[in-house]
N, C-alpha and C. Protein backbone atom coordinates (compact mmCIF):
# COMPACT_ATOMS: atom_id res chain seq x y z
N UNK A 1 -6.03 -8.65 -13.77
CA UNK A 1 -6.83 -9.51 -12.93
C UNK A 1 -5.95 -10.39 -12.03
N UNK A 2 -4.48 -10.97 -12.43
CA UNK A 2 -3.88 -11.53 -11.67
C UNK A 2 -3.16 -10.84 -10.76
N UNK A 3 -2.91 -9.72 -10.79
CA UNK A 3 -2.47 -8.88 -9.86
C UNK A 3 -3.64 -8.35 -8.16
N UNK A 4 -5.02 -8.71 -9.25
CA UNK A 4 -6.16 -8.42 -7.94
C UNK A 4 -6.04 -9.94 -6.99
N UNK A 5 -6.05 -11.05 -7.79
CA UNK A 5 -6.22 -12.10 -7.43
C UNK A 5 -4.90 -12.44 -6.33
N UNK A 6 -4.09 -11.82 -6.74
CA UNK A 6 -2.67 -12.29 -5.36
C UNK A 6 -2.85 -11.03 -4.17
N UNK A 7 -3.20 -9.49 -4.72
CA UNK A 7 -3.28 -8.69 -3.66
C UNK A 7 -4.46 -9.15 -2.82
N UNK A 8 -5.14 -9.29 -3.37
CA UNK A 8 -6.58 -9.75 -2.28
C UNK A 8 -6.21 -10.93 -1.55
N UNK A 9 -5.86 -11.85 -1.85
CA UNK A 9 -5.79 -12.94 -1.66
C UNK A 9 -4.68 -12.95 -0.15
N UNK A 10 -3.87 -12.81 -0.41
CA UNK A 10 -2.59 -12.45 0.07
C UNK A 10 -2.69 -11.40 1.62
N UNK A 11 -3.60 -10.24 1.26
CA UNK A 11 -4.12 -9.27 2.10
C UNK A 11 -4.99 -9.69 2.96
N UNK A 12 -5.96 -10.99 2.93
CA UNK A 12 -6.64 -11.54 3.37
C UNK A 12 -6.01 -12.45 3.99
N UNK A 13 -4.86 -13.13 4.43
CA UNK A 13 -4.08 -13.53 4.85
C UNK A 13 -3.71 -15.40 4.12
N UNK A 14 -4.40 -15.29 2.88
CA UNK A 14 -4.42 -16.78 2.27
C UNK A 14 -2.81 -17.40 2.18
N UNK A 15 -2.46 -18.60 2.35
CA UNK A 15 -1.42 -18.60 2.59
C UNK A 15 -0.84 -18.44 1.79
N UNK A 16 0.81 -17.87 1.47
CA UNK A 16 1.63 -17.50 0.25
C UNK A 16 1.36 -19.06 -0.64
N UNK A 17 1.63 -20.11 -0.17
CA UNK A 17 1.78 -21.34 -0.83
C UNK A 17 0.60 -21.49 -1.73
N UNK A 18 -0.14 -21.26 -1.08
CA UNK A 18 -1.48 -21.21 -1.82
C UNK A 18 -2.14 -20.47 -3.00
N UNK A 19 -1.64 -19.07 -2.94
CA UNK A 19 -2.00 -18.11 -3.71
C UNK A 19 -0.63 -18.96 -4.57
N UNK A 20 0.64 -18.77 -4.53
CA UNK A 20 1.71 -19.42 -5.31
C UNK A 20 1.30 -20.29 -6.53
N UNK A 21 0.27 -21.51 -5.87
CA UNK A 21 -0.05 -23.01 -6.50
C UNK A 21 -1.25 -21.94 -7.31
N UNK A 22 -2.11 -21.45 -6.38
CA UNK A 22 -3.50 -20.91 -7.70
C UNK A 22 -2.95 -19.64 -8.81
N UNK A 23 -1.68 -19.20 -9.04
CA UNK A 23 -1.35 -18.75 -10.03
C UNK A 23 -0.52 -19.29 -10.95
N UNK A 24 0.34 -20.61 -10.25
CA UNK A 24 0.60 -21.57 -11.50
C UNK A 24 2.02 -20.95 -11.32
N UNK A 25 2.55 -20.25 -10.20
CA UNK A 25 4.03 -20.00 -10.23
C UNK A 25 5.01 -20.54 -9.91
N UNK A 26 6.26 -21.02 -10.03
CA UNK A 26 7.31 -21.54 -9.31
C UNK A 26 7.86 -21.12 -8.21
N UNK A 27 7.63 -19.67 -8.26
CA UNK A 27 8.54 -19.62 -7.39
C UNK A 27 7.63 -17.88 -6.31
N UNK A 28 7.67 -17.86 -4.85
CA UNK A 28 6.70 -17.13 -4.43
C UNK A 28 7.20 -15.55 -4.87
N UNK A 29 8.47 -15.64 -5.27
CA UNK A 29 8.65 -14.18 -5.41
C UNK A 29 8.15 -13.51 -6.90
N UNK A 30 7.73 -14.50 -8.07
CA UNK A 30 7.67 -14.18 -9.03
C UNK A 30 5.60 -13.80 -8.69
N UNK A 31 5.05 -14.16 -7.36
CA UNK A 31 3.45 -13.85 -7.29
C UNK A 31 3.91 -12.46 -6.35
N UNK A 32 4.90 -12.57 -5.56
CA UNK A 32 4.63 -11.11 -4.53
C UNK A 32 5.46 -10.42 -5.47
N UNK A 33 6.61 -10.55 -6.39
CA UNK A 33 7.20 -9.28 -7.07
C UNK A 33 6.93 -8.89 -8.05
N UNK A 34 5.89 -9.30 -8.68
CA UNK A 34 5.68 -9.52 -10.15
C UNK A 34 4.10 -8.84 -10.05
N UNK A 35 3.34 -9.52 -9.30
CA UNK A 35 1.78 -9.67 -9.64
C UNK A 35 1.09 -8.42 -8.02
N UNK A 36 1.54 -9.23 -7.08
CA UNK A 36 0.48 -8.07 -5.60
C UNK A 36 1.49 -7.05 -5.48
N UNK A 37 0.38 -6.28 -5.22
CA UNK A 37 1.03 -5.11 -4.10
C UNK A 37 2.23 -4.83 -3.57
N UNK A 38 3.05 -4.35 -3.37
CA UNK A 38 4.51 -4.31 -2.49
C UNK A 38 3.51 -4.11 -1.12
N UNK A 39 3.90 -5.05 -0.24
CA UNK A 39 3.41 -5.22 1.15
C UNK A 39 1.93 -6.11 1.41
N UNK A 40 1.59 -6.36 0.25
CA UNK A 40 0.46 -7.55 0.45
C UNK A 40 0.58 -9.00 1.49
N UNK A 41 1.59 -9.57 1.12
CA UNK A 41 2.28 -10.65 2.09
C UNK A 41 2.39 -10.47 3.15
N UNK A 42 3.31 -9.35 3.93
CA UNK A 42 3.32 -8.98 4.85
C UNK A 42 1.95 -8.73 5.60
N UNK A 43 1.01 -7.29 4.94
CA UNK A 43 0.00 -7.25 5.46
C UNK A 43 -0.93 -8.70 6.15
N UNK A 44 -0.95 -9.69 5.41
CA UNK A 44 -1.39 -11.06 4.86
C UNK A 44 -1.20 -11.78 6.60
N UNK A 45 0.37 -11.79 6.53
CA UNK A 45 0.89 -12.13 7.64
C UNK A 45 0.43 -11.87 8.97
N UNK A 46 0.16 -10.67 8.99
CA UNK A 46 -0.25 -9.95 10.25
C UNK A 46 -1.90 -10.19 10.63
N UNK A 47 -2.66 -10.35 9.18
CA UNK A 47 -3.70 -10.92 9.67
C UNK A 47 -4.03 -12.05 10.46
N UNK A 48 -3.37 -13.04 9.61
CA UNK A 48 -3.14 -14.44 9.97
C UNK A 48 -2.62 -14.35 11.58
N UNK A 49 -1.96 -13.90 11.95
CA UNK A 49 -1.18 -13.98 12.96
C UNK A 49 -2.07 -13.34 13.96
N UNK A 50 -2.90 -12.13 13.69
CA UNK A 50 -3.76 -11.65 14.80
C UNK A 50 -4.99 -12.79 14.66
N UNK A 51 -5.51 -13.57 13.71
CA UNK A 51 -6.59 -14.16 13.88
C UNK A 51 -6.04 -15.46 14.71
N UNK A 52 -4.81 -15.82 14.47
CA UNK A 52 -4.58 -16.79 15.48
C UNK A 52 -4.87 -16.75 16.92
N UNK A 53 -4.20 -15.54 17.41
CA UNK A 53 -4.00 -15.00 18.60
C UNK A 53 -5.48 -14.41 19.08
N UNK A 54 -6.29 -14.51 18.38
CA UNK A 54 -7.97 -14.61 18.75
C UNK A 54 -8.27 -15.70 18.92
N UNK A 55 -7.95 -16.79 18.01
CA UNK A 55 -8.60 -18.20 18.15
C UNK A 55 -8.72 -18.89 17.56
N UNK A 56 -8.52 -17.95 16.24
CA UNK A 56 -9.23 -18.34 15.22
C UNK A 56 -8.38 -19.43 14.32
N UNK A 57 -8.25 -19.26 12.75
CA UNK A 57 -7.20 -20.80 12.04
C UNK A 57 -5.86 -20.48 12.43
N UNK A 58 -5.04 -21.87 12.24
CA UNK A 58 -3.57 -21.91 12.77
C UNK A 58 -2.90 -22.25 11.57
C-alpha cells in the first residue's frame, strides 16, 4: 500500500516534499528508491511543470 501511495501520489505530480512528510521518511530517496515506481518523480515533474505552463498551480 505504501508503494501505491508514493507512485500515485508522485505521478500525479504531488510534491516530493510532501509525499516525503506523508510517509514519515527522512530522507526523499528512501520514498522514490525504496517505495514508487522507478520514474514516478520524474513523471510527477513533468506534470507539474506542464500544468504550470497552462496556468494552472506554481
Amino acid at each position: 500500500m505504501r508503494g501505491a501511495l508514493a507512485t500515485i501520489s508522485l505521478k500525479r505530480g504531488t510534491a516530493q516534499q510532501a509525499v516525503q512528510d506523508a510517509m514519515r521518511h527522512k530522507d526523499i530517496r528512501t520514498t522514490t528508491g525504496s517505495y514508487a515506481e522507478p520514474g514516478a518523480a520524474q513523471h510527477g515533474e513533468r506534470v507539474r511543470g506542464l500544468s504550470v505552463l497552462k496556468g494552472g498551480m506554481s
